[in-house]
N, C-alpha and C. Protein backbone atom coordinates (compact mmCIF):
# COMPACT_ATOMS: atom_id res chain seq x y z
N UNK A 1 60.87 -25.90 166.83
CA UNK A 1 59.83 -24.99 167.27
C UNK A 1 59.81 -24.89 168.80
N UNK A 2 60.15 -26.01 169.54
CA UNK A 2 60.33 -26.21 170.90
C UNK A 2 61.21 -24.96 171.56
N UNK A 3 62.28 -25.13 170.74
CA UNK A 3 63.36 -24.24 171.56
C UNK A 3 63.27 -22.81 171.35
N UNK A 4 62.50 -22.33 170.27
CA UNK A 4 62.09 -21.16 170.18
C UNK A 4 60.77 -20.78 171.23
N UNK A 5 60.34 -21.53 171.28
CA UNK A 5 58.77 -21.16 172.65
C UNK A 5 60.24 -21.17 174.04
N UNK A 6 60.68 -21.85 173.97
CA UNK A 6 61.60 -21.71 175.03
C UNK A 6 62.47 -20.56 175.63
N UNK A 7 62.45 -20.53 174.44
CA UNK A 7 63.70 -18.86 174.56
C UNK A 7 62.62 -17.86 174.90
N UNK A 8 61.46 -17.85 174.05
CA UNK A 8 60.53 -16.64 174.87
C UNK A 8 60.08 -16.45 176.17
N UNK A 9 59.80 -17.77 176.67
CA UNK A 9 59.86 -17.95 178.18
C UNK A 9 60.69 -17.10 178.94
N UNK A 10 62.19 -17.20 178.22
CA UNK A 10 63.13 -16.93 178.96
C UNK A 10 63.39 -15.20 179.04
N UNK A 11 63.07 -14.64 177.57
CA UNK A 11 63.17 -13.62 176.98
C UNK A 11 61.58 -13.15 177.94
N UNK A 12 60.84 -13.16 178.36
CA UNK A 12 59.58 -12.42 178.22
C UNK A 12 59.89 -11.48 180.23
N UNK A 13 60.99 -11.33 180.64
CA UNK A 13 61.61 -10.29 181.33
C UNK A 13 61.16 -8.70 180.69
N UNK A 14 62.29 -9.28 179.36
CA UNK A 14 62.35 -8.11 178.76
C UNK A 14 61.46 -7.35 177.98
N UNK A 15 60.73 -8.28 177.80
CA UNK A 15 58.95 -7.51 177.44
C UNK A 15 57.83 -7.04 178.29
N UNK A 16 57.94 -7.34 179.18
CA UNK A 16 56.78 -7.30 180.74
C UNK A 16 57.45 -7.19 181.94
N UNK A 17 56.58 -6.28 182.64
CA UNK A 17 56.99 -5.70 183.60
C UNK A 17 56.62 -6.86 184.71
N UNK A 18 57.10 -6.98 185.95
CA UNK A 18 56.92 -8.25 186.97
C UNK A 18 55.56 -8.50 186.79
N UNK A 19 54.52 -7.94 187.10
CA UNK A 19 53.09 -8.80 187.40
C UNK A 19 52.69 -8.79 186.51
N UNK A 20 53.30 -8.74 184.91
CA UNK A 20 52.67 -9.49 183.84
C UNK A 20 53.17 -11.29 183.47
N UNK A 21 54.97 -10.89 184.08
CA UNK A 21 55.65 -12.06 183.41
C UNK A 21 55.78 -13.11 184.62
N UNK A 22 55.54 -12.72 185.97
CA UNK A 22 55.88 -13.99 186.84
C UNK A 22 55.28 -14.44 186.74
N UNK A 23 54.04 -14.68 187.02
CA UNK A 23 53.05 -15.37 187.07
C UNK A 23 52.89 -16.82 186.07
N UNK A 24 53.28 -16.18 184.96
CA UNK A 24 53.86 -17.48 183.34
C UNK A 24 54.82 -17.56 183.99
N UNK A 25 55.82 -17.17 184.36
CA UNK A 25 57.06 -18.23 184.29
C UNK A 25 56.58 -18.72 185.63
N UNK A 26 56.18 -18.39 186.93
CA UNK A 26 56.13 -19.56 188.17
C UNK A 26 55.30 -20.47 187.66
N UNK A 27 54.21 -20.53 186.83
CA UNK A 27 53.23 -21.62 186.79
C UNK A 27 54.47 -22.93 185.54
N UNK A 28 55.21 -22.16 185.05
CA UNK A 28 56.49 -23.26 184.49
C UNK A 28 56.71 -24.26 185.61
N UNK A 29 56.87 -23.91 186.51
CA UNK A 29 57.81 -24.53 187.75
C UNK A 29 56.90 -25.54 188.13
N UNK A 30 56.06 -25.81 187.71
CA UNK A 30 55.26 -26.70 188.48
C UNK A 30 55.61 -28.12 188.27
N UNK A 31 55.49 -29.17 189.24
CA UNK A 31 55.76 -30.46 188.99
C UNK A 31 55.22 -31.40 187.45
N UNK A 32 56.12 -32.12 187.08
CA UNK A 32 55.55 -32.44 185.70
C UNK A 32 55.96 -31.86 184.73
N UNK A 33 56.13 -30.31 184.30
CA UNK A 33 56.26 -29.77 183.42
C UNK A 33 57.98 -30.10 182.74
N UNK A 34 58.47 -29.96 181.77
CA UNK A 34 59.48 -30.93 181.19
C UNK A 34 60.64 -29.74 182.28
N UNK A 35 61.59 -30.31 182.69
CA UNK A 35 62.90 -29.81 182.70
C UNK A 35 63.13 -28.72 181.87
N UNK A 36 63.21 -28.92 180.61
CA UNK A 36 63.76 -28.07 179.82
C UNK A 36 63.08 -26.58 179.65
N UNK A 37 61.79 -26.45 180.16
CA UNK A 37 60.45 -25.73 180.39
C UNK A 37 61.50 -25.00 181.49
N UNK A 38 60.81 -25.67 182.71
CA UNK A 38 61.51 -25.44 183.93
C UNK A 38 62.95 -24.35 184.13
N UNK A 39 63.54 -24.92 183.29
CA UNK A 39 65.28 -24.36 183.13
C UNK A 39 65.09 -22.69 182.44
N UNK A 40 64.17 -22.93 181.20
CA UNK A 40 64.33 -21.30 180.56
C UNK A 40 62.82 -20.90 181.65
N UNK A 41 62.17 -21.05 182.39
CA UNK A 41 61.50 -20.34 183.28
C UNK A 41 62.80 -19.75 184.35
N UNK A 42 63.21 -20.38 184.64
CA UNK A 42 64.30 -20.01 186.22
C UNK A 42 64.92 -18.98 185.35
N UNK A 43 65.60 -19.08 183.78
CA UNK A 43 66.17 -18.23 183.29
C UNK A 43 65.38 -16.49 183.43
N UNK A 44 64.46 -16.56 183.09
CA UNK A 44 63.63 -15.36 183.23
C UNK A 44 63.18 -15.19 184.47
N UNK A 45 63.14 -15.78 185.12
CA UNK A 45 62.97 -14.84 186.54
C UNK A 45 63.77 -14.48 187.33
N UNK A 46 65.31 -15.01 187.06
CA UNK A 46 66.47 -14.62 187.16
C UNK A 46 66.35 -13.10 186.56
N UNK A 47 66.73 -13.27 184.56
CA UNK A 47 66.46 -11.78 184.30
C UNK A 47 65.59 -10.88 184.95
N UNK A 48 64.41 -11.06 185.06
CA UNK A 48 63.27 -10.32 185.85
C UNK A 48 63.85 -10.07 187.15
N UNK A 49 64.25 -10.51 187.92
CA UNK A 49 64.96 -10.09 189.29
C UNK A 49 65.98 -8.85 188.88
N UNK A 50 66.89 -9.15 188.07
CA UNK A 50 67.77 -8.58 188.04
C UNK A 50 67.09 -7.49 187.57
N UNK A 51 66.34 -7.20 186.22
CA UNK A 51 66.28 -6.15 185.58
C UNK A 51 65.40 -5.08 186.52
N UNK A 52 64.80 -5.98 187.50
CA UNK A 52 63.57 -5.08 188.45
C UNK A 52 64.26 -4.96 189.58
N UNK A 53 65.21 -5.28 190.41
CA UNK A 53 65.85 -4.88 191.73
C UNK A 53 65.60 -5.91 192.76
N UNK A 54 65.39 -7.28 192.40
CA UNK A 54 64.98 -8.39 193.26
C UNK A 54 65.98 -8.36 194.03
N UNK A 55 66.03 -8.50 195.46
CA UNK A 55 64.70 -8.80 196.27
C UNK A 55 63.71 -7.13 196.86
N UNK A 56 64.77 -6.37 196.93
CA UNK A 56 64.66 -5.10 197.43
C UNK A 56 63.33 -4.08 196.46
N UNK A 57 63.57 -4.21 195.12
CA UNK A 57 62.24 -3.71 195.03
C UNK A 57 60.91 -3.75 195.07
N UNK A 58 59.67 -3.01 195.82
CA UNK A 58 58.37 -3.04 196.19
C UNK A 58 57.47 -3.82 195.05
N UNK A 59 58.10 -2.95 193.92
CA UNK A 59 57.09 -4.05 193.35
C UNK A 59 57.42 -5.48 192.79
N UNK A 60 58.13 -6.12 192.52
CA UNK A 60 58.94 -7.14 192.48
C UNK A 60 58.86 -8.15 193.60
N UNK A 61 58.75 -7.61 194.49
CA UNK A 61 58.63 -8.14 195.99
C UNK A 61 57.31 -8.32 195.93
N UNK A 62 56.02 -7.50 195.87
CA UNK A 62 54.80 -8.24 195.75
C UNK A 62 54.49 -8.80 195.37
N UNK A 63 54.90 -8.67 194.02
CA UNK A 63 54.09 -9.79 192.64
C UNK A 63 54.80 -11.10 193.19
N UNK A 64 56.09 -10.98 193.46
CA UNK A 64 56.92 -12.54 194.16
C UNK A 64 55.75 -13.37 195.17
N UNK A 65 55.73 -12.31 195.94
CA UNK A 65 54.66 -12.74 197.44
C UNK A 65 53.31 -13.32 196.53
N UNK A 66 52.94 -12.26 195.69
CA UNK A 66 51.66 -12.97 195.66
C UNK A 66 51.03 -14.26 194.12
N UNK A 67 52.55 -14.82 193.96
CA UNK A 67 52.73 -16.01 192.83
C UNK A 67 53.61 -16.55 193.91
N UNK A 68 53.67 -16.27 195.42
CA UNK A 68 54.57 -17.78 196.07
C UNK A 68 56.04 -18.22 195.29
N UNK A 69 56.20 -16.93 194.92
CA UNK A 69 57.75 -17.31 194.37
C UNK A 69 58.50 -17.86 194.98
N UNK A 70 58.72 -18.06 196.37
CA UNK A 70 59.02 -18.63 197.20
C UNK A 70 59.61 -19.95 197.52
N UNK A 71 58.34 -20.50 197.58
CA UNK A 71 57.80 -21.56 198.12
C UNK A 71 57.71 -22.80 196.78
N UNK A 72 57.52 -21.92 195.41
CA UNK A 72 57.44 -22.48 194.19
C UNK A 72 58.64 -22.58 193.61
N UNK A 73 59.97 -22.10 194.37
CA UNK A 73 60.90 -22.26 193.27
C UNK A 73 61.70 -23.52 194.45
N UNK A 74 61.37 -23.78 195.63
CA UNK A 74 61.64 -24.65 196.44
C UNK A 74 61.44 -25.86 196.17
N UNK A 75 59.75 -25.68 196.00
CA UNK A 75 59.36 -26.73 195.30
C UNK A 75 60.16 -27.72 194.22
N UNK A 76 60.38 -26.78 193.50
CA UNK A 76 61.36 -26.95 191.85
C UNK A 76 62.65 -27.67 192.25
N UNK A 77 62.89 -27.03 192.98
CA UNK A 77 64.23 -27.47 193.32
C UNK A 77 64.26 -28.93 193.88
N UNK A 78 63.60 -29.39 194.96
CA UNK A 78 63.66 -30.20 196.18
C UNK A 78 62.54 -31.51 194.81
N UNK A 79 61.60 -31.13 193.72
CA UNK A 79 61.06 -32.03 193.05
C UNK A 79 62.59 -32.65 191.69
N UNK A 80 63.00 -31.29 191.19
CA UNK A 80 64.29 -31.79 190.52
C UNK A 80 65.21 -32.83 191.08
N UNK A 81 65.80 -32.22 192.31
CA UNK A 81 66.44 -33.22 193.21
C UNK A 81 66.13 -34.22 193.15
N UNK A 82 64.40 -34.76 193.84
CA UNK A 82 64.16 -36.36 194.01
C UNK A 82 64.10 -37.06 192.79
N UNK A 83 63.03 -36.15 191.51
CA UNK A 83 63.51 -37.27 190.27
C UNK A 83 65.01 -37.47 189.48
N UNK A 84 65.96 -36.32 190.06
CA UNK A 84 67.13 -36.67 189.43
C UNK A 84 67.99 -37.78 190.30
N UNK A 85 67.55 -37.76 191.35
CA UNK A 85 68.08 -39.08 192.38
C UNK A 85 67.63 -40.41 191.82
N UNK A 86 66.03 -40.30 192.03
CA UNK A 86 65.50 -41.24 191.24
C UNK A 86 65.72 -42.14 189.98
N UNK A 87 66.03 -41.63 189.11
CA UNK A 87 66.65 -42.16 187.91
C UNK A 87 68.33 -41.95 187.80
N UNK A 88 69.07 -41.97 188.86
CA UNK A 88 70.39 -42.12 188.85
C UNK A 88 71.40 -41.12 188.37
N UNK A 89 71.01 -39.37 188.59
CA UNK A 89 72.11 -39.03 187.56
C UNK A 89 72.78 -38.27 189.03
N UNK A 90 72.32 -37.99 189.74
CA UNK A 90 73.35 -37.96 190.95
C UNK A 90 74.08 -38.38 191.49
N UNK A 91 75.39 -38.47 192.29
CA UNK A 91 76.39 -39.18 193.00
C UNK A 91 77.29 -39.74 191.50
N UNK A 92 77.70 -40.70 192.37
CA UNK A 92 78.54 -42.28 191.41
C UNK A 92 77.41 -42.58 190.37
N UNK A 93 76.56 -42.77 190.18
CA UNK A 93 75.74 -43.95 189.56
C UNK A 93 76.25 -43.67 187.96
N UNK A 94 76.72 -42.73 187.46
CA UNK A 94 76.86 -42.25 186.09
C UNK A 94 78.07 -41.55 185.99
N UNK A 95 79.25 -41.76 185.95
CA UNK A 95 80.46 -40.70 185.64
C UNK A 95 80.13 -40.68 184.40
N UNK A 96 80.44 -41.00 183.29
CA UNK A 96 80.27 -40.26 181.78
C UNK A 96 79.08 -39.58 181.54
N UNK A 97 79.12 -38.50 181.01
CA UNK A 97 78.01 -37.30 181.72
C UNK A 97 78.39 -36.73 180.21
N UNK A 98 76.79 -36.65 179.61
CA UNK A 98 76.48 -36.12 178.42
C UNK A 98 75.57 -34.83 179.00
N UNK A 99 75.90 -33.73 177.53
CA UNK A 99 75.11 -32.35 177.20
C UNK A 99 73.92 -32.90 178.04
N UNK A 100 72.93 -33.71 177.43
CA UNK A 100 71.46 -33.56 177.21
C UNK A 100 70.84 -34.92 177.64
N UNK A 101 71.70 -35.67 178.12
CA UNK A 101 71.47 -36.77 178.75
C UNK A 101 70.81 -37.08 180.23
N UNK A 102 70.20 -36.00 180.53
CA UNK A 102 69.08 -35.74 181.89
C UNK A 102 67.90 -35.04 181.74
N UNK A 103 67.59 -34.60 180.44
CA UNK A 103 66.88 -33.91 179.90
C UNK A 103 66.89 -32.37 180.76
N UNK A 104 67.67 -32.04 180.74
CA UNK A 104 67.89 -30.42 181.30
C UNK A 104 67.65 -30.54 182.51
N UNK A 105 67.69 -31.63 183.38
CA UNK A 105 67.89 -31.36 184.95
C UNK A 105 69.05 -30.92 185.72
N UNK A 106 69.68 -30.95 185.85
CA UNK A 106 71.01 -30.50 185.89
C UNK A 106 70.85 -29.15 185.75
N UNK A 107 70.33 -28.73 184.67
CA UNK A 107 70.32 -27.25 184.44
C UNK A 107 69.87 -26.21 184.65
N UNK A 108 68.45 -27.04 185.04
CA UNK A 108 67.22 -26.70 185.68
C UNK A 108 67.56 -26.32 186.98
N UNK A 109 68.00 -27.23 187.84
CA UNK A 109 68.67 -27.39 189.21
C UNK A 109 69.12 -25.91 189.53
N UNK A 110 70.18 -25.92 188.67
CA UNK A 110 71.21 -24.59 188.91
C UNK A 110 70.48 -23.41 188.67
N UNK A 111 69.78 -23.52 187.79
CA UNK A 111 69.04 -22.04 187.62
C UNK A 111 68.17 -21.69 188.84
N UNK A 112 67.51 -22.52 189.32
CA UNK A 112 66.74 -22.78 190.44
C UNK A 112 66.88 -22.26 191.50
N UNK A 113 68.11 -23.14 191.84
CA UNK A 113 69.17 -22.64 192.82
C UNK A 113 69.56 -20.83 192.88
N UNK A 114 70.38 -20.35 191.51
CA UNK A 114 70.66 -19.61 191.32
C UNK A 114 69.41 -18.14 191.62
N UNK A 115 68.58 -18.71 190.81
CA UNK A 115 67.22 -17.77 191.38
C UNK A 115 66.84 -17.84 192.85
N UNK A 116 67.01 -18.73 193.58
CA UNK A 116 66.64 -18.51 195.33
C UNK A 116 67.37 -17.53 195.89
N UNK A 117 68.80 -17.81 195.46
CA UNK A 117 70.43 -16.91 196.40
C UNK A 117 69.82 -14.92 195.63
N UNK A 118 69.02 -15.51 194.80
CA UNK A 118 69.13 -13.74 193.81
C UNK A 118 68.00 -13.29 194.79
N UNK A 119 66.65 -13.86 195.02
CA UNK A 119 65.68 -13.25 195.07
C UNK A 119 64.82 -14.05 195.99
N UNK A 120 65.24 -14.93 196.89
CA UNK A 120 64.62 -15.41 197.97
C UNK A 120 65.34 -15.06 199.70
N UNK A 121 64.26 -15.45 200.84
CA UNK A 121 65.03 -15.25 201.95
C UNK A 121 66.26 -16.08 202.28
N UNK A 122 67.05 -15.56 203.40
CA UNK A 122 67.76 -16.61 203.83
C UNK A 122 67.56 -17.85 204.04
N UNK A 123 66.47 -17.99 204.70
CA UNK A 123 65.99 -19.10 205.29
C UNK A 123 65.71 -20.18 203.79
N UNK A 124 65.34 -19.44 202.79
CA UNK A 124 64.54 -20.47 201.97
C UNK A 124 66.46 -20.74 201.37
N UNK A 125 67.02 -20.19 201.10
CA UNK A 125 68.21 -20.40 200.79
C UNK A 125 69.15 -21.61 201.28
N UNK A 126 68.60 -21.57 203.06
CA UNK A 126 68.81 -22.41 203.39
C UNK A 126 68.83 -23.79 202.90
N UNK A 127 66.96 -23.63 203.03
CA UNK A 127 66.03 -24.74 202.66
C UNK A 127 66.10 -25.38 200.89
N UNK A 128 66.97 -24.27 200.31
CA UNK A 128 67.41 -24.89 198.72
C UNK A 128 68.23 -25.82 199.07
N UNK A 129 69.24 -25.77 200.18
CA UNK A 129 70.79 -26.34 199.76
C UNK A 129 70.62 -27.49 200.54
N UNK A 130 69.79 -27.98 201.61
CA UNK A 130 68.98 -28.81 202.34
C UNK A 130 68.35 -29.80 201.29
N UNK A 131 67.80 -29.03 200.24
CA UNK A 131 67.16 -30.25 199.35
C UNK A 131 68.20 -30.60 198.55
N UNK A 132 68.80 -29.91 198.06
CA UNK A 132 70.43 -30.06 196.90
C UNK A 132 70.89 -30.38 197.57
N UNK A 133 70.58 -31.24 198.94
CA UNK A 133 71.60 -32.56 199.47
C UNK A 133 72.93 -31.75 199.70
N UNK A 134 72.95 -29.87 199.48
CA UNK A 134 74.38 -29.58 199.72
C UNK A 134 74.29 -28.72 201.10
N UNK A 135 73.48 -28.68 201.85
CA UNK A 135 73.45 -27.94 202.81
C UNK A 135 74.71 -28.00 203.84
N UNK A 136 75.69 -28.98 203.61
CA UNK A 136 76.88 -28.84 204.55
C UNK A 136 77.33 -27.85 203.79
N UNK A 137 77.89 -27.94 202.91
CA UNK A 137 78.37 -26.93 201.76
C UNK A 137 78.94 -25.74 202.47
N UNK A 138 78.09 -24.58 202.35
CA UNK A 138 78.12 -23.57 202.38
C UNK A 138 77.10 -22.99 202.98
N UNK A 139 75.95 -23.64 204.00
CA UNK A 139 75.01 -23.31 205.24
C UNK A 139 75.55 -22.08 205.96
N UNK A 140 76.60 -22.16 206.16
CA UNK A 140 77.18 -21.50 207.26
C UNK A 140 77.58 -20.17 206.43
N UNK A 141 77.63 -20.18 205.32
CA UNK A 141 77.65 -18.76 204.74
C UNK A 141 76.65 -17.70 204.32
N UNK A 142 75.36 -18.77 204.34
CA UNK A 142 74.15 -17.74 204.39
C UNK A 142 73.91 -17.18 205.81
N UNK A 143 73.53 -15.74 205.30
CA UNK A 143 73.45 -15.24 206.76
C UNK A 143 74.76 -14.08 206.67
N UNK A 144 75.57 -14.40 206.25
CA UNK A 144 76.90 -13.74 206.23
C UNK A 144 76.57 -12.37 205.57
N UNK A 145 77.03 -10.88 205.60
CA UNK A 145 76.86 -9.83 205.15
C UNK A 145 76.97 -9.85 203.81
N UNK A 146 77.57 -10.43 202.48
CA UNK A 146 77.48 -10.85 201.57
C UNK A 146 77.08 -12.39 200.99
N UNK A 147 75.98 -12.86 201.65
CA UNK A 147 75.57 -14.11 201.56
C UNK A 147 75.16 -14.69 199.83
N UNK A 148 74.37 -13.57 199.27
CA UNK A 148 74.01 -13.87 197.87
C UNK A 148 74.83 -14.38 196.60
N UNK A 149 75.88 -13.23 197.00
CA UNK A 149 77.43 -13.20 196.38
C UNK A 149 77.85 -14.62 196.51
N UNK A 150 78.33 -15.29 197.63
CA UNK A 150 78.90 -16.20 198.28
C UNK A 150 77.94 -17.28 197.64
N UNK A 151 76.46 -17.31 197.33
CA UNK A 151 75.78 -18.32 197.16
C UNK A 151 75.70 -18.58 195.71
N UNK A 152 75.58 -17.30 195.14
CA UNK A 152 75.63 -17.51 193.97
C UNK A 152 77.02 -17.66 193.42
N UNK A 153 78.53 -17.54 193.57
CA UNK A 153 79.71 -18.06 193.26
C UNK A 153 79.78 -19.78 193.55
N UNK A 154 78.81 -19.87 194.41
CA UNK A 154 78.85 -21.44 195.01
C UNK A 154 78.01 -22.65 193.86
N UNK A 155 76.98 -21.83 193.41
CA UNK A 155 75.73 -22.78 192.33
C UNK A 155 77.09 -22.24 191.17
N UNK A 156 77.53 -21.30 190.53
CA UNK A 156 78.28 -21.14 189.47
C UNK A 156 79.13 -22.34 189.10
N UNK A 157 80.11 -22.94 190.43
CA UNK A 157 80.62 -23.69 190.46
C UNK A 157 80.24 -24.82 190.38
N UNK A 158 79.08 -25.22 191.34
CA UNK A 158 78.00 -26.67 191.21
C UNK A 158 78.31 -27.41 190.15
């Protein structure tokens, strides 16, 4: 029953127009809420970007501004990060690396990620790869005339 409430999360793009559906999926993002929550939220506001013209369209762009899409998917990111540090599934500490063995952090992460490079500023783009400990990475490519492209081929790979 879990994974079906899940998928609607993810699915509810395609039913609602931005200032019906962000608002449910940013309040997903919040600290605490399971990973796996988290992961099909980033999924739909991904779709929702895409299907509405994120970052460039007006209304998409407000409803963002005024649910702190921002600032809340930073959050997500930079809170994923510390508890996935925290309990060891980053670096060395674990080479044998199972599906479901982080409870969807990992997955969460990337979507996260993936949603900042789609539909956030540079700067916060920055400030993703700063907390994903990857900011040597590919810093130097945000900013670049195709920066999104470049960022999002970069989390694909992650």
């Amino acid at each position: 029953a879990m994974d079906l409430r899940l998928e609607c999360i993810a699915a509810l793009p395609a039913l609602a127009r931005p200032a019906d559906c962000l608002p449910l999926l940013v309040a997903e993002l919040a600290p605490g809420r399971p990973p796996r929550a988290q992961f099909h939220a980033c999924i739909g506001i991904h779709r929702s970007a895409v299907r509405y013209g994120a970052p460039d369209a007006p209304e998409w762009r407000n409803v963002a501004a005024e649910v702190h899409l921002e600032s809340r998917l930073l959050a997500c990111v930079g809170n994923l990060q510390s508890l996935g540090r925290s309990v060891g599934l980053w670096g060395n500490a674990s080479p044998q690396r199972f599906a479901n063995d982080d409870s969807c952090m990992r997955y969460a992460l990337v979507e996260a990620l993936r949603c900042v490079g789609a539909c956030c500023s540079e700067q916060a783009a920055r400030e993703a790869l700063r907390l994903a400990d990857e900011g040597s990475q590919i810093a130097h490519l945000v900013g670049a005339p195709a920066w999104r492209e470049c960022f999002a081929r970069f989390v694909e790979r992650w």
